[in-house]
Protein backbone atom coordinates (compact mmCIF):
# COMPACT_ATOMS: atom_id res chain seq x y z
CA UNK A 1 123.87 128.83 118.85
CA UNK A 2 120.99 128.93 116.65
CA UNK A 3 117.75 126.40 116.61
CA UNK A 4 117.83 123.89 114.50
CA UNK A 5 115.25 123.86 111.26
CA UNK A 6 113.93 120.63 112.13
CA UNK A 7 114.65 118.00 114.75
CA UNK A 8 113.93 114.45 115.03
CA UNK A 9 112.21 112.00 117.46
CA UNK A 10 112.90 108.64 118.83
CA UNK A 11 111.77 106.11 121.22
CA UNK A 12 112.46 102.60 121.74
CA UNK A 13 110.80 99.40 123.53
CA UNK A 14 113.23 99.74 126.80
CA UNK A 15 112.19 102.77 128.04
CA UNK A 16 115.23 102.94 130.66
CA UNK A 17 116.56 105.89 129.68
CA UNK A 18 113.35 107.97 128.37
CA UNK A 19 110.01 107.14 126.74
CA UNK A 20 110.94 109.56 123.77
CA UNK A 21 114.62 111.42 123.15
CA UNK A 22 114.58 114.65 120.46
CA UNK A 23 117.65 114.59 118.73
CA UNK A 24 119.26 117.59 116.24
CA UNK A 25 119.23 115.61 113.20
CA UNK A 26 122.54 117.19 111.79
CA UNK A 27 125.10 117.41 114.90
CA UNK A 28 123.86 114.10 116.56
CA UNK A 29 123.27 116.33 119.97
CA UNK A 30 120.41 114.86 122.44
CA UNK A 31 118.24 118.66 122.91
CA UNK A 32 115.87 117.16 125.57
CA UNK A 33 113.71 114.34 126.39
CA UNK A 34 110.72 112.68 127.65
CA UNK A 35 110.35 110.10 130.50
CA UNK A 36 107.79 107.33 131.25
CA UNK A 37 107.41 104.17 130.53
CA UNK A 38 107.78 103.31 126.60
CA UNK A 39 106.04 103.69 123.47
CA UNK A 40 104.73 101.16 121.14
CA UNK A 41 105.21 101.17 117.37
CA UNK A 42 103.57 103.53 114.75
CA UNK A 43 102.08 104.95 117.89
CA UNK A 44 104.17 108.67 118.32
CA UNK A 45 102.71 111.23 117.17
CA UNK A 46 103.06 115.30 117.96
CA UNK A 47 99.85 117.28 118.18
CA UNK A 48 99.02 120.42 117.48
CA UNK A 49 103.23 121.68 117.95
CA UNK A 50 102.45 121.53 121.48
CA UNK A 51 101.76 118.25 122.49
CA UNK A 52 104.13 114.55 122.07
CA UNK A 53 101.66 111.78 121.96
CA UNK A 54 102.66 108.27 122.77
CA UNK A 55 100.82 104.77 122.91
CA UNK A 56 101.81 102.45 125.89
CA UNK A 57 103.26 98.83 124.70
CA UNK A 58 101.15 96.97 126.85
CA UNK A 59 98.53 98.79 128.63
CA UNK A 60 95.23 100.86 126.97
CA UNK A 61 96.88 104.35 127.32
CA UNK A 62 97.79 107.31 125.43
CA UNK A 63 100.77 108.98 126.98
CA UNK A 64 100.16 112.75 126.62
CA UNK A 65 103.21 115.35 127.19
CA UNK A 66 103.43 119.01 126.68
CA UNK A 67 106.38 119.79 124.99
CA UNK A 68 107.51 122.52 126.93
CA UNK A 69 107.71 120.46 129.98
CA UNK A 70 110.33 117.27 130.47
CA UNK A 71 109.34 115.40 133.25
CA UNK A 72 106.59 112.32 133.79
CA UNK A 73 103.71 112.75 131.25
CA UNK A 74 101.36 114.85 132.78
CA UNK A 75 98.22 112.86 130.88
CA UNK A 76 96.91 109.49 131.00
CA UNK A 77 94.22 109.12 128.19
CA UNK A 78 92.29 105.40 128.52
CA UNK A 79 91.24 103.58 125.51
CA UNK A 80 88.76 101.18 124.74
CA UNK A 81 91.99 98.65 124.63
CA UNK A 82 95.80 98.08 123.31
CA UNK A 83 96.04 101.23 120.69
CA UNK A 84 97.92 99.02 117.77
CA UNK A 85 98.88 102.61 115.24
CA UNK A 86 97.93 106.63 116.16
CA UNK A 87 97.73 109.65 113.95
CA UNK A 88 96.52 112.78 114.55
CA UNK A 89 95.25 115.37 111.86
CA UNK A 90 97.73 118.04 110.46
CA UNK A 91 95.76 120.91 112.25
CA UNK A 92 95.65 119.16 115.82
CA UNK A 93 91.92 118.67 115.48
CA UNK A 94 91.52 115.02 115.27
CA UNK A 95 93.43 111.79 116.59
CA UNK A 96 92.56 108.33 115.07
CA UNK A 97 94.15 105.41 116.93
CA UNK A 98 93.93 101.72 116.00
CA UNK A 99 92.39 99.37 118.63
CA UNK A 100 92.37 95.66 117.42
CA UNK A 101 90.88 95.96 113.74
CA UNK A 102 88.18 98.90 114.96
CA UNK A 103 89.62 102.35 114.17
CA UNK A 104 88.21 105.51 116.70
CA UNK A 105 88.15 109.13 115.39
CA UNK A 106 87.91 111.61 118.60
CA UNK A 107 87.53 115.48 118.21
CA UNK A 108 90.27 116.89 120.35
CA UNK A 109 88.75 119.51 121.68
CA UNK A 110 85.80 118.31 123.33
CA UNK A 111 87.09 114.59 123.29
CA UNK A 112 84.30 113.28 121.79
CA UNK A 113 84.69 109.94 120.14
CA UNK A 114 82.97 110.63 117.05
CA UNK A 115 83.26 107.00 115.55
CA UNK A 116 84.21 103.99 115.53
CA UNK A 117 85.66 102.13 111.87
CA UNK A 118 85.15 98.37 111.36
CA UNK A 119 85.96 97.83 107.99
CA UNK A 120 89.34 95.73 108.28
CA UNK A 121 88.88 91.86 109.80
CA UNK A 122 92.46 92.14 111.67
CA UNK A 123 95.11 94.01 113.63
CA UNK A 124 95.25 97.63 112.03
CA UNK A 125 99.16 98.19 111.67
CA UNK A 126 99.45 101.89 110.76
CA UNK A 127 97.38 105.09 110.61
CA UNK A 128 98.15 108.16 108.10
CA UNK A 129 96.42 111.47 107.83
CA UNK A 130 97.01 113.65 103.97
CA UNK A 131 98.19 116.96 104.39
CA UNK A 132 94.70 118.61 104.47
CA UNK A 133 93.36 116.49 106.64
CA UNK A 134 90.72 115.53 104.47
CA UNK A 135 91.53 111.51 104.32
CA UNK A 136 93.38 108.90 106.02
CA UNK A 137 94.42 105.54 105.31
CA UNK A 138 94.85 102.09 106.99
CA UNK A 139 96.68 99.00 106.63
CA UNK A 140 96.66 96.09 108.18
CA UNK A 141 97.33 92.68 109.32
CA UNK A 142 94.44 91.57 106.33
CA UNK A 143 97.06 92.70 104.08
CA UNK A 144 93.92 95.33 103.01
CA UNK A 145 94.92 99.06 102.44
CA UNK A 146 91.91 101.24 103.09
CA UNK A 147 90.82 105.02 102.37
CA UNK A 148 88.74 106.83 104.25
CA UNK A 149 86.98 110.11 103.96
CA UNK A 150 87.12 112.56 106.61
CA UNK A 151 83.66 114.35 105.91
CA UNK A 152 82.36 111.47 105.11
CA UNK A 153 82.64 109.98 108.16
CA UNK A 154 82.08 113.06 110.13
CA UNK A 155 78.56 112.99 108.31
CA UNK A 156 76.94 109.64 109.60
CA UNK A 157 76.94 111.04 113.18
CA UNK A 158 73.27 112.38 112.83
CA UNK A 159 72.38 109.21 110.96
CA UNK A 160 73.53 106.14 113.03
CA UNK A 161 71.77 103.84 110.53
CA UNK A 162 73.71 105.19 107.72
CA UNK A 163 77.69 103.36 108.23
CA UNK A 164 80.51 105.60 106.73
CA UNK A 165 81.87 103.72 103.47
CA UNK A 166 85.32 103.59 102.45
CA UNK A 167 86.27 105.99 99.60
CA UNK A 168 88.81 103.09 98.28
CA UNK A 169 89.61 99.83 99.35
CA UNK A 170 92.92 98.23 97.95
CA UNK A 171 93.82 94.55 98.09
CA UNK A 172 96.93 93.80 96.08
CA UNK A 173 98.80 92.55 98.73
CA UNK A 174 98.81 89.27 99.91
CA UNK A 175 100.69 89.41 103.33
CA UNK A 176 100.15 91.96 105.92
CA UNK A 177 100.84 95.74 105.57
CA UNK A 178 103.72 97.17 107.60
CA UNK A 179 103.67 100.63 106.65
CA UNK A 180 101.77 103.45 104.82
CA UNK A 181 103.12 106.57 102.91
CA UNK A 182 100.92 109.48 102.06
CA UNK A 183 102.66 111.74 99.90
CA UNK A 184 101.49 115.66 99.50
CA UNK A 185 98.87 116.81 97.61
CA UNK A 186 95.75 116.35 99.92
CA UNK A 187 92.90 114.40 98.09
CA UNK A 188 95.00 113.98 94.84
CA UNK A 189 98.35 112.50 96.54
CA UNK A 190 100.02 108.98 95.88
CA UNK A 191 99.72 106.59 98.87
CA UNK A 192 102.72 103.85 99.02
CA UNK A 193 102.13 100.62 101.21
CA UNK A 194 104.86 98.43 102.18
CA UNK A 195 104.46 94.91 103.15
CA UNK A 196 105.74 91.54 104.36
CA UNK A 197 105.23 90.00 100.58
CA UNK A 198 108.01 91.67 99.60
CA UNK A 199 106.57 94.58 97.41
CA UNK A 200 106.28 98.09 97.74
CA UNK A 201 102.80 99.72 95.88
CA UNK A 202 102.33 103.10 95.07
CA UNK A 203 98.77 103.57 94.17
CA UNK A 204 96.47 106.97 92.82
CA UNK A 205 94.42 108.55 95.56
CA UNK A 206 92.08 110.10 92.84
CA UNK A 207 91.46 107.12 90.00
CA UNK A 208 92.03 104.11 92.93
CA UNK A 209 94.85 102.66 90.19
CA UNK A 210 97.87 101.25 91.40
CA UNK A 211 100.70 102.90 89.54
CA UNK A 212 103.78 100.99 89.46
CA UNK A 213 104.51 97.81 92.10
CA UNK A 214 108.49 97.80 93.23
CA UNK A 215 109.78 93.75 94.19
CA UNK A 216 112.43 93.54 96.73
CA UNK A 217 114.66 90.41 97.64
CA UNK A 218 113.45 90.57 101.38
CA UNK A 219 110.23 91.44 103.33
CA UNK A 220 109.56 94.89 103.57
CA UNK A 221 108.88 96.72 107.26
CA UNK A 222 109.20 100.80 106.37
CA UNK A 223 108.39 102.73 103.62
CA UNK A 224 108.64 106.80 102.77
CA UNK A 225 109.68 109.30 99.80
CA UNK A 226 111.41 112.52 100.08
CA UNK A 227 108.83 115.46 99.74
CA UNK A 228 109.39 116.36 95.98
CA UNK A 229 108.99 111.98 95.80
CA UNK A 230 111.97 111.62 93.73
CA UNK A 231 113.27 108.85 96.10
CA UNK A 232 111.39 105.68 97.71
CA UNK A 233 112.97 104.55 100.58
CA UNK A 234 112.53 101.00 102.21
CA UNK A 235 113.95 99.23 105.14
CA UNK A 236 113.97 95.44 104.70
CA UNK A 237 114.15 92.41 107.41
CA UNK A 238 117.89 91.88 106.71
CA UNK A 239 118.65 95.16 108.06
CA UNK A 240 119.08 97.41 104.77
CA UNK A 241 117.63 100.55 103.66
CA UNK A 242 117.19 100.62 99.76
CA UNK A 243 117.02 103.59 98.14
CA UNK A 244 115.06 103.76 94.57
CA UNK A 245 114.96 106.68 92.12
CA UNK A 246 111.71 107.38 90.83
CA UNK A 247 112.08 109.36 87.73
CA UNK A 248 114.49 106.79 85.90
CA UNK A 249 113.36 105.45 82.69
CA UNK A 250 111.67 103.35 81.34
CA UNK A 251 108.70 103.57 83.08
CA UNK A 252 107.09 100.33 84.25
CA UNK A 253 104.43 99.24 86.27
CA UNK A 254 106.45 96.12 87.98
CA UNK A 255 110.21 96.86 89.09
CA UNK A 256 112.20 94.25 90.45
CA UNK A 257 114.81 94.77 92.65
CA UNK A 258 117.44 92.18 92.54
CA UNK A 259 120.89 93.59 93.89
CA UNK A 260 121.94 96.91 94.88
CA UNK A 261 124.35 97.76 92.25
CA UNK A 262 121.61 98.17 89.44
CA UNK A 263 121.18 101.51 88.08
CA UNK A 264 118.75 104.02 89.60
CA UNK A 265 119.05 101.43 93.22
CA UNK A 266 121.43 102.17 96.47
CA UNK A 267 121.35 100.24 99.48
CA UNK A 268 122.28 101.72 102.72
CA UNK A 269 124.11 98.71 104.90
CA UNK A 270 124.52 99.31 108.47
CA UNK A 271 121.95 97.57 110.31
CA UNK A 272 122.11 94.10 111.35
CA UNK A 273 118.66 93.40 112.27
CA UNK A 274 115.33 94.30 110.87
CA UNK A 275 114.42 98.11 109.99
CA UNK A 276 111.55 99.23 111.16
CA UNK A 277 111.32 102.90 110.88
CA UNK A 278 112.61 105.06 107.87
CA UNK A 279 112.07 108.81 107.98
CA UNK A 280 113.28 111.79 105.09
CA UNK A 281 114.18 115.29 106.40
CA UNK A 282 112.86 118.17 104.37
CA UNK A 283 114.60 118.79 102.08
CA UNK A 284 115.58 115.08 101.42
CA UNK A 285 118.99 115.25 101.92
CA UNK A 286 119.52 113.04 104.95
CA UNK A 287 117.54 109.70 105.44
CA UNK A 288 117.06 108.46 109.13
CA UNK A 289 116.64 104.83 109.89
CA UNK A 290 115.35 102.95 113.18
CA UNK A 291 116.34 99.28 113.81
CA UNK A 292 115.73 96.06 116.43
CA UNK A 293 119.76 96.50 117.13
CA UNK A 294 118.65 99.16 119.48
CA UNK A 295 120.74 102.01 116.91
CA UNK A 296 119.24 105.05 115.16
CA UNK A 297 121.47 105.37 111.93
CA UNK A 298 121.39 109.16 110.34
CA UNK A 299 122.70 108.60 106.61
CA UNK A 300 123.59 111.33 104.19
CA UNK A 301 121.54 110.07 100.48
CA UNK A 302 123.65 111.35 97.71
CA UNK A 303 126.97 109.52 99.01
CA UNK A 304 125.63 106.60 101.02
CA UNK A 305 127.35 107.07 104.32
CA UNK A 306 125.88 106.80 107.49
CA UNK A 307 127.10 110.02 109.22
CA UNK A 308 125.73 109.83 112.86
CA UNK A 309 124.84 106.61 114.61
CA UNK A 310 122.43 107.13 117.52
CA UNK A 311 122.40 104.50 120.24
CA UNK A 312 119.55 103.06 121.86
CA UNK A 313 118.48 100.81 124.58
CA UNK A 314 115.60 98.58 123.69
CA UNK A 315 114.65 98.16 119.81
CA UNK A 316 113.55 101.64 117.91
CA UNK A 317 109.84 101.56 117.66
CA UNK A 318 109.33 104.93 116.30
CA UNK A 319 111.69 108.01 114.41
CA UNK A 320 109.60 111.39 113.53
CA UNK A 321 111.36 114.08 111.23
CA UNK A 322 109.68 117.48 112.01
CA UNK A 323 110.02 121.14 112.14
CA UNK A 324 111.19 121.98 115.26
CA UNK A 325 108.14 122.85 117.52
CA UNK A 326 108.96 126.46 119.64
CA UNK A 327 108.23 124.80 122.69
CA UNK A 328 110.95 122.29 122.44
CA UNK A 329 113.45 125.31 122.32
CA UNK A 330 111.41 127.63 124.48
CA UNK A 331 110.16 126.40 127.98
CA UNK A 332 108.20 129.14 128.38
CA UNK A 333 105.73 128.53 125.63
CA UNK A 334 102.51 127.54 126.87
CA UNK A 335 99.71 125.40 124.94
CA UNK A 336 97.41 127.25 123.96
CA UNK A 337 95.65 123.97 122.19
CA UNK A 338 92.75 122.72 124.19
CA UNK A 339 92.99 118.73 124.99
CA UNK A 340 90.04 116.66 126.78
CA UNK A 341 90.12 113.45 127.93
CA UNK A 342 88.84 110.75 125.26
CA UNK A 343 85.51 109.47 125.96
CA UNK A 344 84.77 105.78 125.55
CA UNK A 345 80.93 105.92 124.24
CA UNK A 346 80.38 107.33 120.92
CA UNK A 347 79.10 110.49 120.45
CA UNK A 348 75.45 111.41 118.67
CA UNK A 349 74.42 114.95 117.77
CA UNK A 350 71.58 114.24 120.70
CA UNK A 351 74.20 114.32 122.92
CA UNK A 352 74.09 118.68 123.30
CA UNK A 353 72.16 119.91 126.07
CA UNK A 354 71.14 123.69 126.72
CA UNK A 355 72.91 122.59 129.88
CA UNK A 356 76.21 122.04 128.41
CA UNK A 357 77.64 125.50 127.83
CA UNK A 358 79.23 124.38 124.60
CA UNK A 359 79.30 125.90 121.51
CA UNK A 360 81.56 124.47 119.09
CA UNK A 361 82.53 126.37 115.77
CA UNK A 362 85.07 125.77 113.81
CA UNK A 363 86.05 128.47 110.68
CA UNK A 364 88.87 127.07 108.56
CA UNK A 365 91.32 128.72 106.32
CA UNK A 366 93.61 132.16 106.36
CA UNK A 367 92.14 134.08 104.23
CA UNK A 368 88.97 136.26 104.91
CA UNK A 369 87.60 135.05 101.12
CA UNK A 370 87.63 131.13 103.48
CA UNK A 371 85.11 132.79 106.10
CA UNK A 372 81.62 131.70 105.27
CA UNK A 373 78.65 133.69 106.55
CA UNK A 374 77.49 132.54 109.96
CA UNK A 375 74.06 133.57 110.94
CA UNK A 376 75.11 133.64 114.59
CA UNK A 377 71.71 134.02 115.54
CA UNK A 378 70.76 130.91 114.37
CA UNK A 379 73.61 129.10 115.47
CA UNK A 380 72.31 130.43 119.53
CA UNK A 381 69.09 129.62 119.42
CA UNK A 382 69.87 126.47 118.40
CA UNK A 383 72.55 125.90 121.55
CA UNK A 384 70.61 128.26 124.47
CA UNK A 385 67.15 129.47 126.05
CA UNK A 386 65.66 132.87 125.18
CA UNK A 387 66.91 133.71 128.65
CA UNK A 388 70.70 132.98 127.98
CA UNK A 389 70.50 135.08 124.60
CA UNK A 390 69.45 138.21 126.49
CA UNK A 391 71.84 137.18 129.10
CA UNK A 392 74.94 136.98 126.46
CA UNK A 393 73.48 140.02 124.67
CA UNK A 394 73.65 142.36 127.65
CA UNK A 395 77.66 140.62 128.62
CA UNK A 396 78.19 141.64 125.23
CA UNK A 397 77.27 145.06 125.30
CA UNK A 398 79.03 145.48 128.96
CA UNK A 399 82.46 144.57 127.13
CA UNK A 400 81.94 146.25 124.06
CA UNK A 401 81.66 149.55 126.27
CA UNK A 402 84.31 148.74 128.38
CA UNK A 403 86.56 148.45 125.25
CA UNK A 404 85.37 151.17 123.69
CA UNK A 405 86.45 153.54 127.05
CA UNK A 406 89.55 151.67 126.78
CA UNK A 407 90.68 152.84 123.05
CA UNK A 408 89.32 156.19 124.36
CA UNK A 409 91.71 156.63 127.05
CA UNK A 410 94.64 155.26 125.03
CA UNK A 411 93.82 157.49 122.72
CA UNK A 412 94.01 160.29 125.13
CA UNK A 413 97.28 159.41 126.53
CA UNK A 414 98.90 158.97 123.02
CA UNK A 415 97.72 162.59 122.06
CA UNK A 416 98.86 164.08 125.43
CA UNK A 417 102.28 162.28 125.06
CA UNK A 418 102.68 163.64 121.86
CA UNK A 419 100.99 167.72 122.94
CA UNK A 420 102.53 168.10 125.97
């Protein structure tokens, strides 16, 4: 039998069975799972395609397990306290995680905690990265939805007086946030927030605006869209999932919601307590739904009906639609994705030492026209001694003769295999 496309995560607040299960999202069929303890909510995460991620409920740790493997987690990473929401960047190179209503930003590689956000004045409730990586947004218990700049904080590390600002700060809401959606698109996307007042608000990355505000008979605890964001999907405190076309006409900047048999509106009953997790596969066919009544419901969208229902021990604190990672097929993919432990003090560019025998570089993009010149002369004497150059230069030269015999005797066998 063939791997499935894509393949979806759970977890729940019991954690008798497993911390985290990975289902296939169209037969229903449990593929493997993850054991220890349990994971909190908005706090699973997959890094990198080779590592599951997952926040403990009660204690300041970051359960880290390769995929490849099934047993205990084989990382314990301590935070500064309770991690309240986790993300991690697109590319596996940074993880943000919520502690209180301070937000840390490590660098995965190294570990280095390269700062530490106080801009919200409660409980951060849930972390998003965009799809380049070059943003993510918070919301929180201050019923505050908050963008943040990537570079921009990256930048204030040589300049500790200098306090990274928030690219856009929106305040509409006037009970807490519950959830975040960051549609594609990068800098230019549409963010949605969903919150306890009732209202769903899908706002404009680039102009700050807030674009049209959806009312809903009950508080709101989930929000996403399908890719193409033709659909808005919400799960509600009474234990439905509504359903809202997007392109319908008119278009107006306030919607109200008042029953589920109004045009362009379809409410997905099934649930009989509160929804907290709603996920879209790819190519938004099938909505996924996580609930307090310990069930995972899989629904199909055009016709309404729930098609598998996935049982559960504690209440569902977390669902995760993704392509399915190799290594959760294939045991015998290693990681080749480097992970340190976090560090707890915050990191200053003072903090590299010819001593250190680090050198970190990082060249982004596919293409060779995405390569930028590197002076890589520059870039050693900055990092090492006169003596460590020469050292490296003479390593150098050592391999790049031992390669070059190398090729020559390949070379030589290929002709004599082909001239006997």
């Amino acid at each position: 039998m063939s791997a499935p496309i894509e393949v979806l995560f759970t977890s729940d607040l019991s954690g008798q069975l497993w911390n985290t299960c990975v289902w296939d999202i169209h037969t229903g069929t449990s593929l493997t799972f993850y054991k220890g303890e349990s994971t909190n909510h908005r706090g699973l995460c997959i890094l990198g395609n080779q590592y599951l991620l997952g926040t403990s409920c009660s204690k300041p740790l970051i359960h880290v397990w390769a995929l490849q493997r099934r047993e205990q987690h084989q990382l314990k990473i301590i935070c500064p306290g309770r991690v309240t929401a986790l993300a991690v960047s697109p590319d596996g190179t940074y993880c943000i995680a919520a502690v209180g209503e301070k937000i840390h930003l490590w660098q995965v590689c190294t570990g280095n905690l390269m700062s530490v956000l106080s801009r919200h004045y409660q409980t951060v409730n849930v972390l998003r990265f965009t799809d380049n990586c070059s943003h993510f947004i918070s919301g929180g218990e201050d019923n505050l939805v908050i963008v943040w700049s990537l570079v921009s904080v990256l930048s204030s590390i040589n300049n500790p007086t200098r306090k990274p600002e928030p690219v856009r700060i929106w305040s509409s809401h006037s009970l807490p946030v519950t959830d975040v959606h960051v549609g594609k698109g990068g800098s230019r996307s549409r963010v949605v927030s969903s919150s306890l007042d009732q209202t769903c608000k899908i706002w404009d990355m680039v102009s700050g605006e807030l674009l049209q505000t959806v009312v809903f008979p009950t508080s709101l605890m989930s929000v996403t869209m399908d890719t193409a964001e033709y659909r808005l999907f919400a799960g509600g405190s009474n234990g439905d999932v509504y359903c809202i076309n997007m392109y319908g006409q008119p278009i107006r900047t306030e919607r109200h919601i008042e029953s589920h048999d109004q045009e362009g509106v379809s409410c997905l009953k099934g649930h009989s307590k509160q929804v907290t997790n709603v996920s879209v596969n790819i190519d938004g066919t099938k909505v996924v739904s996580g609930s307090h009544d310990h069930t995972v419901k899989i629904w199909d969208v055009f016709s309404g009906q729930c098609v598998r229902t996935l049982q559960h021990k504690g209440p569902v604190t977390n669902t995760l639609i993704v392509p399915t990672p190799p290594s959760v097929i294939n045991a015998e993919i290693k990681p080749t994705l480097h992970l340190q432990m976090f560090k707890r003090h915050l990191y200053t560019g003072a903090d590299n030492s010819e001593d250190s025998g680090a050198l970190n570089i990082r060249i982004s993009g596919h293409e060779r026209g995405d390569i930028k010149d590197v002076d890589m002369s520059e870039l050693l004497k900055e990092q090492f001694s006169d003596s460590k150059i020469s050292n490296l230069k003479e390593e150098l030269q050592q391999v790049k003769a031992i390669n070059q015999e190398m090729f020559n005797f390949t070379v030589e066998k290929i002709l004599h295999n082909k001239n006997p």
